[in-house]
Structures are given as structure tokens and as C-alpha cells.
PDB file of N, CA and C in Angstrom:
ATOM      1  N   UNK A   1     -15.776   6.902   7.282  1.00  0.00           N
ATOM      2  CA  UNK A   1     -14.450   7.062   6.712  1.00  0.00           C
ATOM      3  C   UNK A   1     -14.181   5.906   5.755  1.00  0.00           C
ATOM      4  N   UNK A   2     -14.379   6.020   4.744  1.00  0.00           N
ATOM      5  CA  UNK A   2     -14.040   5.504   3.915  1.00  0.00           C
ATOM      6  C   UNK A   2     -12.246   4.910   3.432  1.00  0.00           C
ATOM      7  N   UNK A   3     -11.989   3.977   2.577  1.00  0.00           N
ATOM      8  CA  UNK A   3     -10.746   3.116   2.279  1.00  0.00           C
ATOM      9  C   UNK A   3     -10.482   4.114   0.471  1.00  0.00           C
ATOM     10  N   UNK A   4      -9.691   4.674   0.011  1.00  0.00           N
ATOM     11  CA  UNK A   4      -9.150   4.529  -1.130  1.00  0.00           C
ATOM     12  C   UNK A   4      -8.154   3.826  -1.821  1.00  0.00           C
ATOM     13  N   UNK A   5      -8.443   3.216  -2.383  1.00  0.00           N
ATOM     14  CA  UNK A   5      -7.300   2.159  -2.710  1.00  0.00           C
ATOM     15  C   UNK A   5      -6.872   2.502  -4.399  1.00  0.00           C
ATOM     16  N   UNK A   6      -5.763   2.731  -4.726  1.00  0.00           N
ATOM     17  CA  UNK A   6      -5.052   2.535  -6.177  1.00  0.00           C
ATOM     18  C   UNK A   6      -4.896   1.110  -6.617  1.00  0.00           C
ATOM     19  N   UNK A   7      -5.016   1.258  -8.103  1.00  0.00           N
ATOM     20  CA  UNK A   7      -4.738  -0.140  -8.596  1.00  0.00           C
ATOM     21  C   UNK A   7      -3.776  -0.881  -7.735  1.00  0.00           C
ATOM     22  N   UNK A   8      -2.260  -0.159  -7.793  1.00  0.00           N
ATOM     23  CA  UNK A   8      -1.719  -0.571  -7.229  1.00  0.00           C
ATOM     24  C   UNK A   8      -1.527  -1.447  -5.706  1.00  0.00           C
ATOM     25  N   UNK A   9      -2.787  -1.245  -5.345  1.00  0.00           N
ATOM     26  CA  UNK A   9      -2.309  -1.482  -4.352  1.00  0.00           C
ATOM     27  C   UNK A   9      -2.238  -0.597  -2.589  1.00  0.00           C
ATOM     28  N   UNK A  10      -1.970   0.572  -3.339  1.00  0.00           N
ATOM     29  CA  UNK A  10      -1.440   1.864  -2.085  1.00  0.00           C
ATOM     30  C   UNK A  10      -2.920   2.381  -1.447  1.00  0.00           C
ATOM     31  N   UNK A  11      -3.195   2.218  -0.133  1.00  0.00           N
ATOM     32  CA  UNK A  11      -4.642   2.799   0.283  1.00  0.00           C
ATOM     33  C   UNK A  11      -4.140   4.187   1.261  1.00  0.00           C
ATOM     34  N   UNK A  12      -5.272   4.909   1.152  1.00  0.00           N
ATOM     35  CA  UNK A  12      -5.742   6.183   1.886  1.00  0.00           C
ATOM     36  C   UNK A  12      -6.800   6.033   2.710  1.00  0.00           C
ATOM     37  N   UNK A  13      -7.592   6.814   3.766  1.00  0.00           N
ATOM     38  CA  UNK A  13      -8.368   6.601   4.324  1.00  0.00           C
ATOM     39  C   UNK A  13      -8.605   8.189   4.741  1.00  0.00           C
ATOM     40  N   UNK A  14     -10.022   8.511   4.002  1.00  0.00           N
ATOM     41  CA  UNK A  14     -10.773   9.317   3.543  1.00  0.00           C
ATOM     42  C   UNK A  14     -10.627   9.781   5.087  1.00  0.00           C
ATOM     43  N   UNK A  15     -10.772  11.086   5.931  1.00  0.00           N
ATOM     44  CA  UNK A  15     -10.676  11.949   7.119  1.00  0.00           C
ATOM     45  C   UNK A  15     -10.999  13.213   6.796  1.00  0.00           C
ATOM     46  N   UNK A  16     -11.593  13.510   5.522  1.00  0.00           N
ATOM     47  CA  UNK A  16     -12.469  14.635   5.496  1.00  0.00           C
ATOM     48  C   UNK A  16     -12.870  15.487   6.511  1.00  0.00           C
ATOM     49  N   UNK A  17     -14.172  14.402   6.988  1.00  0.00           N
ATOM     50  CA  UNK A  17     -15.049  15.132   7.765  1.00  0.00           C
ATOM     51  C   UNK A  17     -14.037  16.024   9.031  1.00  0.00           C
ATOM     52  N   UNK A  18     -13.099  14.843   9.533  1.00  0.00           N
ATOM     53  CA  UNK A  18     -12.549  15.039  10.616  1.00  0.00           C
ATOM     54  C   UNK A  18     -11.064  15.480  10.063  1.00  0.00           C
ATOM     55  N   UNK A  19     -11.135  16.310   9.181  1.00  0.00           N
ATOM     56  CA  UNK A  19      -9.946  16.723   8.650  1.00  0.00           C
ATOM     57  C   UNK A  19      -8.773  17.688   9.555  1.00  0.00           C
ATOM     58  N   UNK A  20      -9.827  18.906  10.067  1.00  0.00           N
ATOM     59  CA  UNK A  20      -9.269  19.589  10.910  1.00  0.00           C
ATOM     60  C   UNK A  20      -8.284  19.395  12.197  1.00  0.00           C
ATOM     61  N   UNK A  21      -9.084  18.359  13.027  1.00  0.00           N
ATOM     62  CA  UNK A  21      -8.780  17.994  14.039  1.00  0.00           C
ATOM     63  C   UNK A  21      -7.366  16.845  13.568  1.00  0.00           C
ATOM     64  N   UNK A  22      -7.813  15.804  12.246  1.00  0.00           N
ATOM     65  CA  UNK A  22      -6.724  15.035  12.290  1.00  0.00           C
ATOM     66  C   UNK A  22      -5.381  15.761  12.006  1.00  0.00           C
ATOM     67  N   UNK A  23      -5.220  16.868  11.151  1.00  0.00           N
ATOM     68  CA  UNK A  23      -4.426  17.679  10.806  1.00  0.00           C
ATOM     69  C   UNK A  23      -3.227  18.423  12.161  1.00  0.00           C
ATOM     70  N   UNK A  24      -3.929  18.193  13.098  1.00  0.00           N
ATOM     71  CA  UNK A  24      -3.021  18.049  14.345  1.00  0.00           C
ATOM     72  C   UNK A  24      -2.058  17.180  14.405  1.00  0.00           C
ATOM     73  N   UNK A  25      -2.258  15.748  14.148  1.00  0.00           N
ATOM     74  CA  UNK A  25      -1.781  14.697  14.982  1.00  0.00           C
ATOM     75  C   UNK A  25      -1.369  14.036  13.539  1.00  0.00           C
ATOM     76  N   UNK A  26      -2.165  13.860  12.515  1.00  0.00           N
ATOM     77  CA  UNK A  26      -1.303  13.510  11.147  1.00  0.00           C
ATOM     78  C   UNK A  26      -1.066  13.857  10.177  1.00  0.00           C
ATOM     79  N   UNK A  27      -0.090  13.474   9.386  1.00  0.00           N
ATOM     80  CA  UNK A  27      -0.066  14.353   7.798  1.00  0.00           C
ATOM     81  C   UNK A  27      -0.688  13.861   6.822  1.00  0.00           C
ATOM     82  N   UNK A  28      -1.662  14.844   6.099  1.00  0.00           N
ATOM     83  CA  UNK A  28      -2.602  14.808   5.738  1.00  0.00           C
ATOM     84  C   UNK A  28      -2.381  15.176   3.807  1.00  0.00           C
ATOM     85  N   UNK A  29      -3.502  14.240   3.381  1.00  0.00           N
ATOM     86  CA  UNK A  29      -3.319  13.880   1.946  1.00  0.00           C
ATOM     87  C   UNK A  29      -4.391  14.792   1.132  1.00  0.00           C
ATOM     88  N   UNK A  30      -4.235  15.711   0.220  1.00  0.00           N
ATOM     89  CA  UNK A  30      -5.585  15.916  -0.444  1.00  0.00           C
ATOM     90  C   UNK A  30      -5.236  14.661  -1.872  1.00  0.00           C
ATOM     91  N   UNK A  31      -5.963  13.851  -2.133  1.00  0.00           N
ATOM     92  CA  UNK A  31      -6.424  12.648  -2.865  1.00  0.00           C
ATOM     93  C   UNK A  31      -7.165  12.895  -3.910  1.00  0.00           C
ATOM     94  N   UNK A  32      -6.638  12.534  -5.282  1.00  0.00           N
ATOM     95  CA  UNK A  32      -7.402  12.644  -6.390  1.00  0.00           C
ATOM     96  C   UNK A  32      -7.517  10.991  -6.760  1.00  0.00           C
ATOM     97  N   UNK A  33      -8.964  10.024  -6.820  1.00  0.00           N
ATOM     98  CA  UNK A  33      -8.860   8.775  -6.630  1.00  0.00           C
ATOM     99  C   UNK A  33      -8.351   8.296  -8.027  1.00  0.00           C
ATOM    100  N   UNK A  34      -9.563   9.535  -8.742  1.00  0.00           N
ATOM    101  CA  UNK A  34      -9.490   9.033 -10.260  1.00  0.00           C
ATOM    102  C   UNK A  34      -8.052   9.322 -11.215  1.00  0.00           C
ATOM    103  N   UNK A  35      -7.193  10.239 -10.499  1.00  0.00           N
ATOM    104  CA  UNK A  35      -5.806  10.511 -11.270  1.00  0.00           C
ATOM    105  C   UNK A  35      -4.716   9.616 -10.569  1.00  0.00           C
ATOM    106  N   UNK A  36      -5.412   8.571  -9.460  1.00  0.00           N
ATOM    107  CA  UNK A  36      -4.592   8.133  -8.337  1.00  0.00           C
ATOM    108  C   UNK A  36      -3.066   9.211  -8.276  1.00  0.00           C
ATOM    109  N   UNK A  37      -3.355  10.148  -7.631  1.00  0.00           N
ATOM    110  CA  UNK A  37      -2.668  11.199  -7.271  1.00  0.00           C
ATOM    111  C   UNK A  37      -2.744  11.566  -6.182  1.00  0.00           C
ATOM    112  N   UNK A  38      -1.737  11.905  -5.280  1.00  0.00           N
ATOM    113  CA  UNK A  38      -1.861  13.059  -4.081  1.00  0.00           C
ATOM    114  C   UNK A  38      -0.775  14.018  -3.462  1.00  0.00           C
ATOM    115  N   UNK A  39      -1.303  14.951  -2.709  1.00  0.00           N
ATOM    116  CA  UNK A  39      -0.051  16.291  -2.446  1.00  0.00           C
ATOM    117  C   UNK A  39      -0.190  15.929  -0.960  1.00  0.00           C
ATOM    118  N   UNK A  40       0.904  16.594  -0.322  1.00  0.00           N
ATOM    119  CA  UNK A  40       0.705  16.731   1.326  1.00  0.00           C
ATOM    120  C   UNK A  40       0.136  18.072   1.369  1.00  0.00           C
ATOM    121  N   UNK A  41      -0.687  17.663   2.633  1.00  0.00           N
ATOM    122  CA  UNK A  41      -1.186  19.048   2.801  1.00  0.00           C
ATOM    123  C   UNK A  41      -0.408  19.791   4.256  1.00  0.00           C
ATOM    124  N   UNK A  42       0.498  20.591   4.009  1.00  0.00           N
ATOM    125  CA  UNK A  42       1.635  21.040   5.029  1.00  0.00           C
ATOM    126  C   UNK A  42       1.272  22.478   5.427  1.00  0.00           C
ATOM    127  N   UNK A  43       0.027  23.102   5.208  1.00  0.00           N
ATOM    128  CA  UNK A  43      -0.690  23.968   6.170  1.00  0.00           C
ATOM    129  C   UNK A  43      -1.432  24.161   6.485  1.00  0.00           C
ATOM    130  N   UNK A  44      -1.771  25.089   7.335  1.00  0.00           N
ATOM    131  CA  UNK A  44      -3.782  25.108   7.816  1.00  0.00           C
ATOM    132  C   UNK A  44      -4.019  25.756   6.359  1.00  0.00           C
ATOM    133  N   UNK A  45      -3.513  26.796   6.068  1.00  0.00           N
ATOM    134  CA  UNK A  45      -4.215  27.279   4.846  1.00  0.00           C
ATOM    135  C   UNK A  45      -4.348  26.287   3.925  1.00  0.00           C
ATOM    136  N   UNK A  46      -3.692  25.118   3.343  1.00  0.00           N
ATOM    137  CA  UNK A  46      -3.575  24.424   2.237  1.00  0.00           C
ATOM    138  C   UNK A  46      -5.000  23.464   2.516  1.00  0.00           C
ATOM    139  N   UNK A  47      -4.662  22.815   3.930  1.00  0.00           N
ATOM    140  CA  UNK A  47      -6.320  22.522   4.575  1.00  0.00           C
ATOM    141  C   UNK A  47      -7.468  23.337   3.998  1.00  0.00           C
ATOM    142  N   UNK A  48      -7.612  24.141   4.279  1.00  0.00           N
ATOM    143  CA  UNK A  48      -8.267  25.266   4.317  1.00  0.00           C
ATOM    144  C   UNK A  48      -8.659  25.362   2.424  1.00  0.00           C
ATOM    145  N   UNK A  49      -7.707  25.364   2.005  1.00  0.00           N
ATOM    146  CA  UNK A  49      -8.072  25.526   0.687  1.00  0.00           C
ATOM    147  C   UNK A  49      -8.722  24.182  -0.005  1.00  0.00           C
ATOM    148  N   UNK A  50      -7.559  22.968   0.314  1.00  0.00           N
ATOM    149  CA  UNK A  50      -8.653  21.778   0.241  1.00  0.00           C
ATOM    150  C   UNK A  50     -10.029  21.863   0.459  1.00  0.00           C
ATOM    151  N   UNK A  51     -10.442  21.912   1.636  1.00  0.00           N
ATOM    152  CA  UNK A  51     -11.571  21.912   1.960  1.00  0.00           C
ATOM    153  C   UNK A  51     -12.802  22.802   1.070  1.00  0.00           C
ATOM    154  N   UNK A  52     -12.304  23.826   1.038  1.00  0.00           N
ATOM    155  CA  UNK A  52     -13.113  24.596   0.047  1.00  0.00           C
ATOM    156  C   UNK A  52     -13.450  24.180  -1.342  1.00  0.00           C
ATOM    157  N   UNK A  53     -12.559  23.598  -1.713  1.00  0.00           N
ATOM    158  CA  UNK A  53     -12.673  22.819  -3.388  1.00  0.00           C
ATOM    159  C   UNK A  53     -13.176  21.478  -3.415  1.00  0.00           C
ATOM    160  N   UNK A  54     -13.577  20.822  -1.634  1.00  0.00           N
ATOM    161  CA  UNK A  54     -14.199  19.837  -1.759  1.00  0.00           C
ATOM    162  C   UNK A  54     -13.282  18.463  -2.219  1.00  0.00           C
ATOM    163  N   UNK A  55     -12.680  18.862  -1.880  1.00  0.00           N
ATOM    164  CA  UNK A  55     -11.441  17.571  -1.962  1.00  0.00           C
ATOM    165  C   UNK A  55     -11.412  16.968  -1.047  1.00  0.00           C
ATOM    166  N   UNK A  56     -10.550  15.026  -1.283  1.00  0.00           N
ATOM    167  CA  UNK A  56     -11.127  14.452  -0.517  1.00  0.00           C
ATOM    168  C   UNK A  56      -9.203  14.706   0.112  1.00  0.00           C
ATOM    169  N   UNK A  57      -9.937  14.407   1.651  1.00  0.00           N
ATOM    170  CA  UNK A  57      -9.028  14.750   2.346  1.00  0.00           C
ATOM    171  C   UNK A  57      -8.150  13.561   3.389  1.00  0.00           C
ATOM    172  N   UNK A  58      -6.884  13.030   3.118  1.00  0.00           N
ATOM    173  CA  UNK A  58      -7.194  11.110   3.733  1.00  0.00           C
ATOM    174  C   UNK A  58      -5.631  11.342   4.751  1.00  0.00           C
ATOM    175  N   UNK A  59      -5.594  10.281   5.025  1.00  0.00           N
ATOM    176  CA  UNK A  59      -4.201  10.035   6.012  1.00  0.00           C
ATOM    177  C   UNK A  59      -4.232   8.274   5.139  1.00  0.00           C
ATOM    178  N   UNK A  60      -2.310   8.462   5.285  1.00  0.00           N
ATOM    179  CA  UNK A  60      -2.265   7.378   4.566  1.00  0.00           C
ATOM    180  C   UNK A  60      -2.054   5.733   5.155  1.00  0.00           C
ATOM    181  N   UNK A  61      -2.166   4.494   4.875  1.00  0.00           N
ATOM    182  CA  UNK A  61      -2.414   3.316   5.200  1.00  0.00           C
ATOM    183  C   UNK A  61      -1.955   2.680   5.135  1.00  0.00           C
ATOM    184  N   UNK A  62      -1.046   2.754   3.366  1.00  0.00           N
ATOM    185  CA  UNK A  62      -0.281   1.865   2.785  1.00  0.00           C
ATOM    186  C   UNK A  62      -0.642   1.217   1.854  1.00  0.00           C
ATOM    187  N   UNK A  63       0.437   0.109   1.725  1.00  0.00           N
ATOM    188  CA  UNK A  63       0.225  -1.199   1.041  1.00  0.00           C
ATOM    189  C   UNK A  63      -0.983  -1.836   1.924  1.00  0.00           C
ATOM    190  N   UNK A  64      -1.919  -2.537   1.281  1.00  0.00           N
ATOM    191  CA  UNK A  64      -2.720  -3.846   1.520  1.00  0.00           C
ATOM    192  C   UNK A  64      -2.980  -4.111   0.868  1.00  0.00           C
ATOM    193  N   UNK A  65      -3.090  -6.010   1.295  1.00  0.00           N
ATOM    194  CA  UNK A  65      -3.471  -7.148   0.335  1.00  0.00           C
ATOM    195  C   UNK A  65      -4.743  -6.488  -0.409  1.00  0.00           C
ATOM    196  N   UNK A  66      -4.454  -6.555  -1.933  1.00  0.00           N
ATOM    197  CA  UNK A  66      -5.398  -5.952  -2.377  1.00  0.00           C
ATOM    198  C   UNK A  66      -6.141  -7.670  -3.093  1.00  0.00           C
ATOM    199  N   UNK A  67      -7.555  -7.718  -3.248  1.00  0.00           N
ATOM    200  CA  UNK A  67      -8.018  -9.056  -3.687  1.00  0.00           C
ATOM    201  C   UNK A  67      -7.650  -9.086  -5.560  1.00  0.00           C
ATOM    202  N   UNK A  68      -7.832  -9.845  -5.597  1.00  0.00           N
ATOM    203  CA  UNK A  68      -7.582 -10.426  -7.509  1.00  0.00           C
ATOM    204  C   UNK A  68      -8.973 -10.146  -8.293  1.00  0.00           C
ATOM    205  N   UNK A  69      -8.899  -9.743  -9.479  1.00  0.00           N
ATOM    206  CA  UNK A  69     -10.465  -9.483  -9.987  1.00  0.00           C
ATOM    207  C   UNK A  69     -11.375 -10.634  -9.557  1.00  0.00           C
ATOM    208  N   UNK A  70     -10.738 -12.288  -9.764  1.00  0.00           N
ATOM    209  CA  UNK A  70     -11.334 -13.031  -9.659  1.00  0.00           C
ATOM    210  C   UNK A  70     -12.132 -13.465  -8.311  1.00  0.00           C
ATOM    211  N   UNK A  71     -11.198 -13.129  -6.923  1.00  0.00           N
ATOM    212  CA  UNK A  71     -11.695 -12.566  -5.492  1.00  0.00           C
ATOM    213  C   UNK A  71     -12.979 -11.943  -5.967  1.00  0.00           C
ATOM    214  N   UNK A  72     -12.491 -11.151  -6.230  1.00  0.00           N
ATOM    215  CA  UNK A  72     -13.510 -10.131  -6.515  1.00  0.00           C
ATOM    216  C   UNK A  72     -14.988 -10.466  -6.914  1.00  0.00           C
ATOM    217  N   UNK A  73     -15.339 -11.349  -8.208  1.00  0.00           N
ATOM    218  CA  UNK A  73     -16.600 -11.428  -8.668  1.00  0.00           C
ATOM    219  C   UNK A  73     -16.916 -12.943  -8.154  1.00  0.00           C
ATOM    220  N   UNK A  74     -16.102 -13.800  -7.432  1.00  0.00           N
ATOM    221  CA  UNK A  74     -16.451 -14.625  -6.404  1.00  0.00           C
ATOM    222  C   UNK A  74     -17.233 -14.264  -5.173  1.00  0.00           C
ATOM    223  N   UNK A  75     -16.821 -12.796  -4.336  1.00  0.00           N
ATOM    224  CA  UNK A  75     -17.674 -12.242  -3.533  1.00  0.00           C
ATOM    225  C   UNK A  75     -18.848 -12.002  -4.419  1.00  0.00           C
ATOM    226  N   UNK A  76     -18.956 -11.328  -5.938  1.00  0.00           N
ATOM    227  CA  UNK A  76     -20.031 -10.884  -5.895  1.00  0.00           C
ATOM    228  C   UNK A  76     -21.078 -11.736  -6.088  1.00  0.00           C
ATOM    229  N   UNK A  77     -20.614 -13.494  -6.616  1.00  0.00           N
ATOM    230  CA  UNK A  77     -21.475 -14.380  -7.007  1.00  0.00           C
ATOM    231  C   UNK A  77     -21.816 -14.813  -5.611  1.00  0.00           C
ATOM    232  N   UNK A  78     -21.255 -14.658  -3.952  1.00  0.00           N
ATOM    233  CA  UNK A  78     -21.736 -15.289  -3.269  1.00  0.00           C
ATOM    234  C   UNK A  78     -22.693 -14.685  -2.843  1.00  0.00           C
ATOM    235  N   UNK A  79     -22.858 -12.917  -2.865  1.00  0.00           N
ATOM    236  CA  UNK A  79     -23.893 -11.912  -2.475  1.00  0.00           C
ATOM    237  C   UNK A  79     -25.274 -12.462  -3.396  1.00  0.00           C
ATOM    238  N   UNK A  80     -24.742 -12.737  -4.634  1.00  0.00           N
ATOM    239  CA  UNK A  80     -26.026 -13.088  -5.464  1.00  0.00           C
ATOM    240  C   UNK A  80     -26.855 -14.188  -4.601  1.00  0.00           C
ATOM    241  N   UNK A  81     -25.996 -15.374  -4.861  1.00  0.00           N
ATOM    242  CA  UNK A  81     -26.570 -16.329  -4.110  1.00  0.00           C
ATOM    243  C   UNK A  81     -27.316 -15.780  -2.720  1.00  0.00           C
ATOM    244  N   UNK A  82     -26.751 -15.664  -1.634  1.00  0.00           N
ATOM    245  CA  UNK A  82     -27.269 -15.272  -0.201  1.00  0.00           C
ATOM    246  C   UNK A  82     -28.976 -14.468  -0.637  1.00  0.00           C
ATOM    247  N   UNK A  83     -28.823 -13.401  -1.743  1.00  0.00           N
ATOM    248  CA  UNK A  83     -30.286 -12.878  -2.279  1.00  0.00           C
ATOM    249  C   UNK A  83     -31.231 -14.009  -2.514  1.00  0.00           C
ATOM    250  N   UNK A  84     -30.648 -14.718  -3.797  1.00  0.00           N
ATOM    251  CA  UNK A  84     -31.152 -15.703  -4.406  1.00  0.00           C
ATOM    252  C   UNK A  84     -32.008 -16.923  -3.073  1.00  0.00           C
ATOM    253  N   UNK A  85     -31.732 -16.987  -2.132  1.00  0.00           N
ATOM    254  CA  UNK A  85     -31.487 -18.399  -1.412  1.00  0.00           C
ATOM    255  C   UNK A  85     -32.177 -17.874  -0.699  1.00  0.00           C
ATOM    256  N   UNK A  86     -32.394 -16.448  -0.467  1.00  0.00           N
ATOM    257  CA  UNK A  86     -33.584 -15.988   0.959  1.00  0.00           C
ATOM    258  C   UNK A  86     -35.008 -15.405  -0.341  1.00  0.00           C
ATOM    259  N   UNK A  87     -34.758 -16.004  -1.705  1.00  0.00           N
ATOM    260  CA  UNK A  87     -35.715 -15.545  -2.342  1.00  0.00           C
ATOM    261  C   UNK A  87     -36.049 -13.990  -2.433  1.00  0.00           C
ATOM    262  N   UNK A  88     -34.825 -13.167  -2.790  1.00  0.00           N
ATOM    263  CA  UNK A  88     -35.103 -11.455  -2.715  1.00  0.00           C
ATOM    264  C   UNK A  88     -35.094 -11.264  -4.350  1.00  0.00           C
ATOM    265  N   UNK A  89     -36.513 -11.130  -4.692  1.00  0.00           N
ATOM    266  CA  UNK A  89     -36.394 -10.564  -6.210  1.00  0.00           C
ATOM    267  C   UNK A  89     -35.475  -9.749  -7.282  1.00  0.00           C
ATOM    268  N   UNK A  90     -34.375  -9.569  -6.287  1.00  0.00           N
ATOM    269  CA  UNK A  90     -33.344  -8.320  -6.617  1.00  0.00           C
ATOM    270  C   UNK A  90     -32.467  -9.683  -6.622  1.00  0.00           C
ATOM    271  N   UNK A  91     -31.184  -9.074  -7.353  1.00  0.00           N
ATOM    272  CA  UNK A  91     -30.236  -9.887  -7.446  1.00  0.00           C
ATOM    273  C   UNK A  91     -28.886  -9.914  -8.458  1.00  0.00           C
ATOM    274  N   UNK A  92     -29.907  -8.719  -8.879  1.00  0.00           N
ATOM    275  CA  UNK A  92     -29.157  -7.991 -10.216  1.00  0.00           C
ATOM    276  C   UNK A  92     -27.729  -7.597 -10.091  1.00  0.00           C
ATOM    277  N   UNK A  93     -26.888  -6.714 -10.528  1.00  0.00           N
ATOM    278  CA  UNK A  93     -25.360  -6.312 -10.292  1.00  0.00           C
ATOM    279  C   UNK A  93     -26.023  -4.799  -9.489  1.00  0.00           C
ATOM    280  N   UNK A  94     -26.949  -4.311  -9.507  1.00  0.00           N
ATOM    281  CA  UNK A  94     -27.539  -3.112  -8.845  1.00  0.00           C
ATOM    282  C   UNK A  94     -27.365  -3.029  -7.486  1.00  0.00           C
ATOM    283  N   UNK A  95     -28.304  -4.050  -7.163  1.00  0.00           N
ATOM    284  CA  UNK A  95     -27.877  -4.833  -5.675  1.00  0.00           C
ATOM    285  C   UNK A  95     -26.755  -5.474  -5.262  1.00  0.00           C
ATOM    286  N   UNK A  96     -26.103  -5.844  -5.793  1.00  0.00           N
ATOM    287  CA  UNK A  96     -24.683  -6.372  -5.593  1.00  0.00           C
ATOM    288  C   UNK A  96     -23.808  -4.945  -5.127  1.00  0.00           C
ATOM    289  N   UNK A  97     -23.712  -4.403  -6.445  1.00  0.00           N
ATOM    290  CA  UNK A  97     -22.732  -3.175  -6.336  1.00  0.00           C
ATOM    291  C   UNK A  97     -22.931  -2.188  -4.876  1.00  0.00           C
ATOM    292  N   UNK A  98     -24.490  -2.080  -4.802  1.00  0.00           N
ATOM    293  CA  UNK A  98     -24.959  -1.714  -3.558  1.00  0.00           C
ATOM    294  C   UNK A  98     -24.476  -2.132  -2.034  1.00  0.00           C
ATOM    295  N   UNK A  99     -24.248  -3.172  -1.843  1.00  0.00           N
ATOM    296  CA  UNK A  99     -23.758  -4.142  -0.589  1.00  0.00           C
ATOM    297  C   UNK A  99     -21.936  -3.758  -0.674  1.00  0.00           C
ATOM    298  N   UNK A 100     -21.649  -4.063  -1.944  1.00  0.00           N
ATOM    299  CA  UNK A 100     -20.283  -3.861  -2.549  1.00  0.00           C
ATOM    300  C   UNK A 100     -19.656  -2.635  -1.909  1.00  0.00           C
ATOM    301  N   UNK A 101     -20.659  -1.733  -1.923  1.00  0.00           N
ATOM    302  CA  UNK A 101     -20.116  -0.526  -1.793  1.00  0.00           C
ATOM    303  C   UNK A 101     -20.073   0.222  -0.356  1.00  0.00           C
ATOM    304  N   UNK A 102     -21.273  -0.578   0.463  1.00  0.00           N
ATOM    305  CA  UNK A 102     -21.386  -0.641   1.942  1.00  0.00           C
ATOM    306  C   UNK A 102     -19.916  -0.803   2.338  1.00  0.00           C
ATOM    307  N   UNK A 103     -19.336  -2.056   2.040  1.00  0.00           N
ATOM    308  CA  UNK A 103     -18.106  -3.044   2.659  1.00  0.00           C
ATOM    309  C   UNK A 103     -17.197  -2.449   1.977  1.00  0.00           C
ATOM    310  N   UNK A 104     -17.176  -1.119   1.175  1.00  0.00           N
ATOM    311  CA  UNK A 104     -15.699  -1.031   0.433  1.00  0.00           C
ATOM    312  C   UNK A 104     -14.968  -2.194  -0.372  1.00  0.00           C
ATOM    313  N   UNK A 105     -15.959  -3.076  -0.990  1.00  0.00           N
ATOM    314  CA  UNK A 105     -15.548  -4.068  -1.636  1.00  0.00           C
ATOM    315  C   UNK A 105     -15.879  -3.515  -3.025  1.00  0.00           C
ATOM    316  N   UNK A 106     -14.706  -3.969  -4.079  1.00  0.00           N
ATOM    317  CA  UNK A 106     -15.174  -3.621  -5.524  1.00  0.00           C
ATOM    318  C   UNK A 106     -16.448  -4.180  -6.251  1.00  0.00           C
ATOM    319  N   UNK A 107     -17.165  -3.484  -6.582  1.00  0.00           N
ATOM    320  CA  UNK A 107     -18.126  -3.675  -7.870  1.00  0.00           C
ATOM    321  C   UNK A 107     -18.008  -4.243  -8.350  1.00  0.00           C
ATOM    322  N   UNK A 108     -18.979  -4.319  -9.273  1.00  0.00           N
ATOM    323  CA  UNK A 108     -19.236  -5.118 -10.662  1.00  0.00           C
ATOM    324  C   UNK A 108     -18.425  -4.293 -11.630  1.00  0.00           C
ATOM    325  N   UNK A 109     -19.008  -3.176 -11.742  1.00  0.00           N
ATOM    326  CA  UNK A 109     -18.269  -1.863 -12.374  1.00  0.00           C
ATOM    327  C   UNK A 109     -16.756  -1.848 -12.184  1.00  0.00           C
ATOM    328  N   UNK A 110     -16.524  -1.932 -11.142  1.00  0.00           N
ATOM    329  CA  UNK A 110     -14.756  -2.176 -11.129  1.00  0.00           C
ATOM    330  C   UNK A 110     -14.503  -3.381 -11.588  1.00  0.00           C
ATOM    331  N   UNK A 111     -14.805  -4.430 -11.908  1.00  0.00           N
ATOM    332  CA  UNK A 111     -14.260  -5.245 -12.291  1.00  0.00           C
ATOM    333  C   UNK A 111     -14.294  -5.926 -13.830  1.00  0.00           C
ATOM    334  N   UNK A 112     -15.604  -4.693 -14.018  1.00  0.00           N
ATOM    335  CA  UNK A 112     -16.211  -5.444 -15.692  1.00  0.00           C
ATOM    336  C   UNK A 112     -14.825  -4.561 -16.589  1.00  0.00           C
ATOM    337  N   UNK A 113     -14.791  -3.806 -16.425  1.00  0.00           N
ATOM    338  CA  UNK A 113     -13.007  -3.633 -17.234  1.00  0.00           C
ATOM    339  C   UNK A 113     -12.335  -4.791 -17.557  1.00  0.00           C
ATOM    340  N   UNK A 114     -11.962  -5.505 -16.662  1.00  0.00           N
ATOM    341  CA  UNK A 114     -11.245  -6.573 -16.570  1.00  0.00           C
ATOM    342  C   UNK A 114     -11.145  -7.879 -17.501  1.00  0.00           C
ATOM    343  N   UNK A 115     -12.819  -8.070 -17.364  1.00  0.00           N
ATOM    344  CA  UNK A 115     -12.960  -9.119 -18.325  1.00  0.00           C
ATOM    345  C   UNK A 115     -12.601  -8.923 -20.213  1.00  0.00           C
ATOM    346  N   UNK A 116     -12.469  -7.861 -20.187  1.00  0.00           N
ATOM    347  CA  UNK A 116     -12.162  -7.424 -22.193  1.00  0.00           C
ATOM    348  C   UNK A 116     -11.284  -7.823 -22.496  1.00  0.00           C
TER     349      UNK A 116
END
């Protein structure tokens, strides 16, 4: 289960898989990350139709401390290092973004916007 987070700030938490069952007990988001958009989903059918179109399906989280770009490519210079220091030929933003993306931590890619 994955974290969606908006610029802003506002996170979701991806319940797809377990959409059905959460749809009991909470109210449930179909999530567009890239339009940072979302609808309630207020029936089994609307479920139901989500699901079919492959939408991501979340319960919501809130506000959280979201980190600063600069947070940000501070983690990624310390991942470099930790490679660098156990001598792993990799070290590139490939591998970074990779680990990055394990931890739900932003990229390189999310953050190279930033610097322009």
C-alpha cells in the first residue's frame, strides 16, 4: 500500500488491492495522482466501476509534514554515499531513484523540476 502525496501536501493511501473489503469500514477515494484530483466513491457499483478502469483506489490520511526539495536531494546524496562507501559500482540517480521509490521517498525525477 502505497502513500500518495500532492504537492500540497494532502496524502492518500493507495487500498486498491484491498479495496473491496476496505469499502466496508471506510470512505473510499478513486485518485488521479497526476491531475491531483479525487471523487468519493459512495457505491459498490462506483467501486465496481473504479476497479474496472484500473483506478487507483485510496482512503484518505491528510496533511503530512511533507520534506523540502532540499530534504529531499540531501537523502538522495546520503544513499549515494552509503553505495559509494560499501564500493557498489552503481551510484547513479538510477539507483538512487530505485531505493527512493522502495521508501516512498521522492526521486531525483521529482525533484529535478525544481532546480530550473
Amino acid at each position: 500500500m502505497a502513500l500518495i502525496q500532492y504537492k500540497d501536501g494532502y496524502t492518500f493511501k493507495d487500498v486498491t488491492k484491498e479495496a473491496k473489503e476496505a469499502f466496508k469500514t471506510f470512505p473510499l477515494y478513486r485518485v488521479n495522482q497526476e491531475e491531483e484530483t479525487e471523487a468519493l466513491i459512495e457505491t459498490i457499483e462506483d467501486l465496481n466501476e473504479a476497479i474496472e478502469r484500473d483506478c487507483k483506489i485510496c482512503i484518505e490520511v491528510g496533511y503530512i509534514n511533507k520534506p523540502t526539495i532540499e530534504e529531499e536531494r540531501e537523502k538522495h546524496q546520503k544513499v549515494r554515499e552509503i553505495l559509494q562507501s560499501y564500493n557498489n559500482p552503481e551510484y547513479g540517480d538510477c539507483i538512487v531513484d530505485e531505493i527512493c521509490f522502495i521508501f516512498g521517498a521522492a526521486t531525483t525525477t521529482d525533484t529535478e523540476e525544481e532546480q530550473h
